[in-house]
C-alpha atoms as a PDB file:
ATOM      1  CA  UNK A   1       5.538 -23.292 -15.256  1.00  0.00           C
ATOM      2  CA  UNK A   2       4.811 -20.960 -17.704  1.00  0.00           C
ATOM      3  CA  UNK A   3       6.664 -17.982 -18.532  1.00  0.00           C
ATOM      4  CA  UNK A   4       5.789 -14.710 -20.383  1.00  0.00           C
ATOM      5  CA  UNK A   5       9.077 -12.192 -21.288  1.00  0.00           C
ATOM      6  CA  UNK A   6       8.451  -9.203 -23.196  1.00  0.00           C
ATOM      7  CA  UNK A   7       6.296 -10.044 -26.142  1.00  0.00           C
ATOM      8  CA  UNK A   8       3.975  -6.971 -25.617  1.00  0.00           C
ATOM      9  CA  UNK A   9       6.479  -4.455 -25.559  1.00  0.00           C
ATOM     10  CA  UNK A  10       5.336  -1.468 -27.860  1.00  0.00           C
ATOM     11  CA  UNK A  11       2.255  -3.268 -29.004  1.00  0.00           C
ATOM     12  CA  UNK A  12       0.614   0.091 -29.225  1.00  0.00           C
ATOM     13  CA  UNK A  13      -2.320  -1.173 -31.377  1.00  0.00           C
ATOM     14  CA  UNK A  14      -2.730  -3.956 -28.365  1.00  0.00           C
ATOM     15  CA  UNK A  15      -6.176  -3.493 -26.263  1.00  0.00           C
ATOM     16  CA  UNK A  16      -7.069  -7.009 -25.027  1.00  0.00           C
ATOM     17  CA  UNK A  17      -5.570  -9.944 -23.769  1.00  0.00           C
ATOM     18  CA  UNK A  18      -6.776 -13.277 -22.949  1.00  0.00           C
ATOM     19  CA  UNK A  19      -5.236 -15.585 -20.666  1.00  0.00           C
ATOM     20  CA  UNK A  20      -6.519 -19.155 -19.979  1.00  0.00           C
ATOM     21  CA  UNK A  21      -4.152 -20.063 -17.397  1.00  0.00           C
ATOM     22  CA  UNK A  22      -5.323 -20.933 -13.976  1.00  0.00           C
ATOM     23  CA  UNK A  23      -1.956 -19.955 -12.518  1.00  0.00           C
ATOM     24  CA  UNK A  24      -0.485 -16.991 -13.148  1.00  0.00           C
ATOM     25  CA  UNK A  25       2.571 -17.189 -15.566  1.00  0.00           C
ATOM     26  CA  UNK A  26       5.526 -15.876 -14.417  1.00  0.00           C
ATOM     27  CA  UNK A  27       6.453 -12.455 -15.976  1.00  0.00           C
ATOM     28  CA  UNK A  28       8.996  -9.943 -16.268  1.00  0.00           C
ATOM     29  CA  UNK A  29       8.173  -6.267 -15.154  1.00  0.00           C
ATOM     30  CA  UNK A  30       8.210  -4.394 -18.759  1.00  0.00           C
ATOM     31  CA  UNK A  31       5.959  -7.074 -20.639  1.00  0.00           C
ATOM     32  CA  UNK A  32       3.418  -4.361 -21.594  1.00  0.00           C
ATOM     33  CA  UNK A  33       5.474  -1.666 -21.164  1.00  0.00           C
ATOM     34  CA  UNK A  34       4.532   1.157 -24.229  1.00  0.00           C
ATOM     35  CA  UNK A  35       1.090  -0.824 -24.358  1.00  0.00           C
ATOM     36  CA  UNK A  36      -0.422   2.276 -23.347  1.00  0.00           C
ATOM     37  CA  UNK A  37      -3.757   0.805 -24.935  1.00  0.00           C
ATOM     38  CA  UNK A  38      -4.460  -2.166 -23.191  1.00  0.00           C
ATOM     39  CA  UNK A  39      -7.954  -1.848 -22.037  1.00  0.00           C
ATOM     40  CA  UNK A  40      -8.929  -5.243 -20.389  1.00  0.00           C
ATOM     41  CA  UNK A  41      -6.934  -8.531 -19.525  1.00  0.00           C
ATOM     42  CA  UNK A  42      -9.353 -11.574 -19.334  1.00  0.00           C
ATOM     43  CA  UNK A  43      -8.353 -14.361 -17.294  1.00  0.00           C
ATOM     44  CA  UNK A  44     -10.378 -17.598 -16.131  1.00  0.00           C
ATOM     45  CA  UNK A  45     -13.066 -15.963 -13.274  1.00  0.00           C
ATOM     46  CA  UNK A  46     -11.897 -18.538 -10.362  1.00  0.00           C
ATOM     47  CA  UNK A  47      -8.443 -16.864 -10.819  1.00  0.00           C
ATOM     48  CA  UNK A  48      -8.785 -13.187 -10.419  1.00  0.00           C
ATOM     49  CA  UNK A  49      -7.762 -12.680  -7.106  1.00  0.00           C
ATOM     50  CA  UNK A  50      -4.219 -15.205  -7.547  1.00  0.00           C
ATOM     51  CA  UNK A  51      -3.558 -12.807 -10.647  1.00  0.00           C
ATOM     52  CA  UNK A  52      -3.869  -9.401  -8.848  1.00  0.00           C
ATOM     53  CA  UNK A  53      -1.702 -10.897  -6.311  1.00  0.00           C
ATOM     54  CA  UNK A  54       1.304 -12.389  -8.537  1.00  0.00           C
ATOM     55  CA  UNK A  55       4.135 -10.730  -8.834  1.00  0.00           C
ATOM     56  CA  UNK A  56       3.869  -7.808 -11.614  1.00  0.00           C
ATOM     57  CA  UNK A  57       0.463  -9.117 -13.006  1.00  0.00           C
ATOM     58  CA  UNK A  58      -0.562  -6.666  -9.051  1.00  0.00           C
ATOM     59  CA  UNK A  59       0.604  -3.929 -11.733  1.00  0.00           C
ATOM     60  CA  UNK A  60      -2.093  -4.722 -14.307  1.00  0.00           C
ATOM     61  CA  UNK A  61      -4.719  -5.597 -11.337  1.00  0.00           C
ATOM     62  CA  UNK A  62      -6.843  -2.471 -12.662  1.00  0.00           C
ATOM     63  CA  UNK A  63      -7.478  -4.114 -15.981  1.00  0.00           C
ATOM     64  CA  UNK A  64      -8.258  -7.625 -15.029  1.00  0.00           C
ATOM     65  CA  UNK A  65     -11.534  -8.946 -15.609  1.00  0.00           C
ATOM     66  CA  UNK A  66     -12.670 -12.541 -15.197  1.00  0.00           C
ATOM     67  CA  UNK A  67     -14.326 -14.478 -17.882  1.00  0.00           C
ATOM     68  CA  UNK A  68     -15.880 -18.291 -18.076  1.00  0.00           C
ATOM     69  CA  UNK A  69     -14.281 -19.611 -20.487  1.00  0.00           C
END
């Protein structure tokens, strides 16, 4: 399993992310909290749907895009 914490917290300058993780990685509820400018999360395209889904990545579900990596 792999987990994510708050590592984004008040990355302000922060507009992608790219995430090559079939499975979602378990996260906390404030990871991008004060991100305000995260534009687009990329995650592998087979995996969309189990992202939006997960628990708190639902929150981000606006911003996620699929990509072939």
């Amino acid at each position: 399993m792999i987990e994510i914490y708050d590592c984004f917290q008040r990355c302000t300058s922060l507009k992608v992310v790219t995430v090559k993780s079939a499975v979602p990685p378990t996260l906390t509820d404030d990871i991008f909290d004060d991100s305000s400018n995260l534009q687009t999360i990329y995650l592998p395209s087979g995996s969309t749907s189990a992202y939006k889904n997960a628990k708190y990545w639902y929150k981000y579900s606006n911003k996620i895009v699929g990509k072939t990596f």
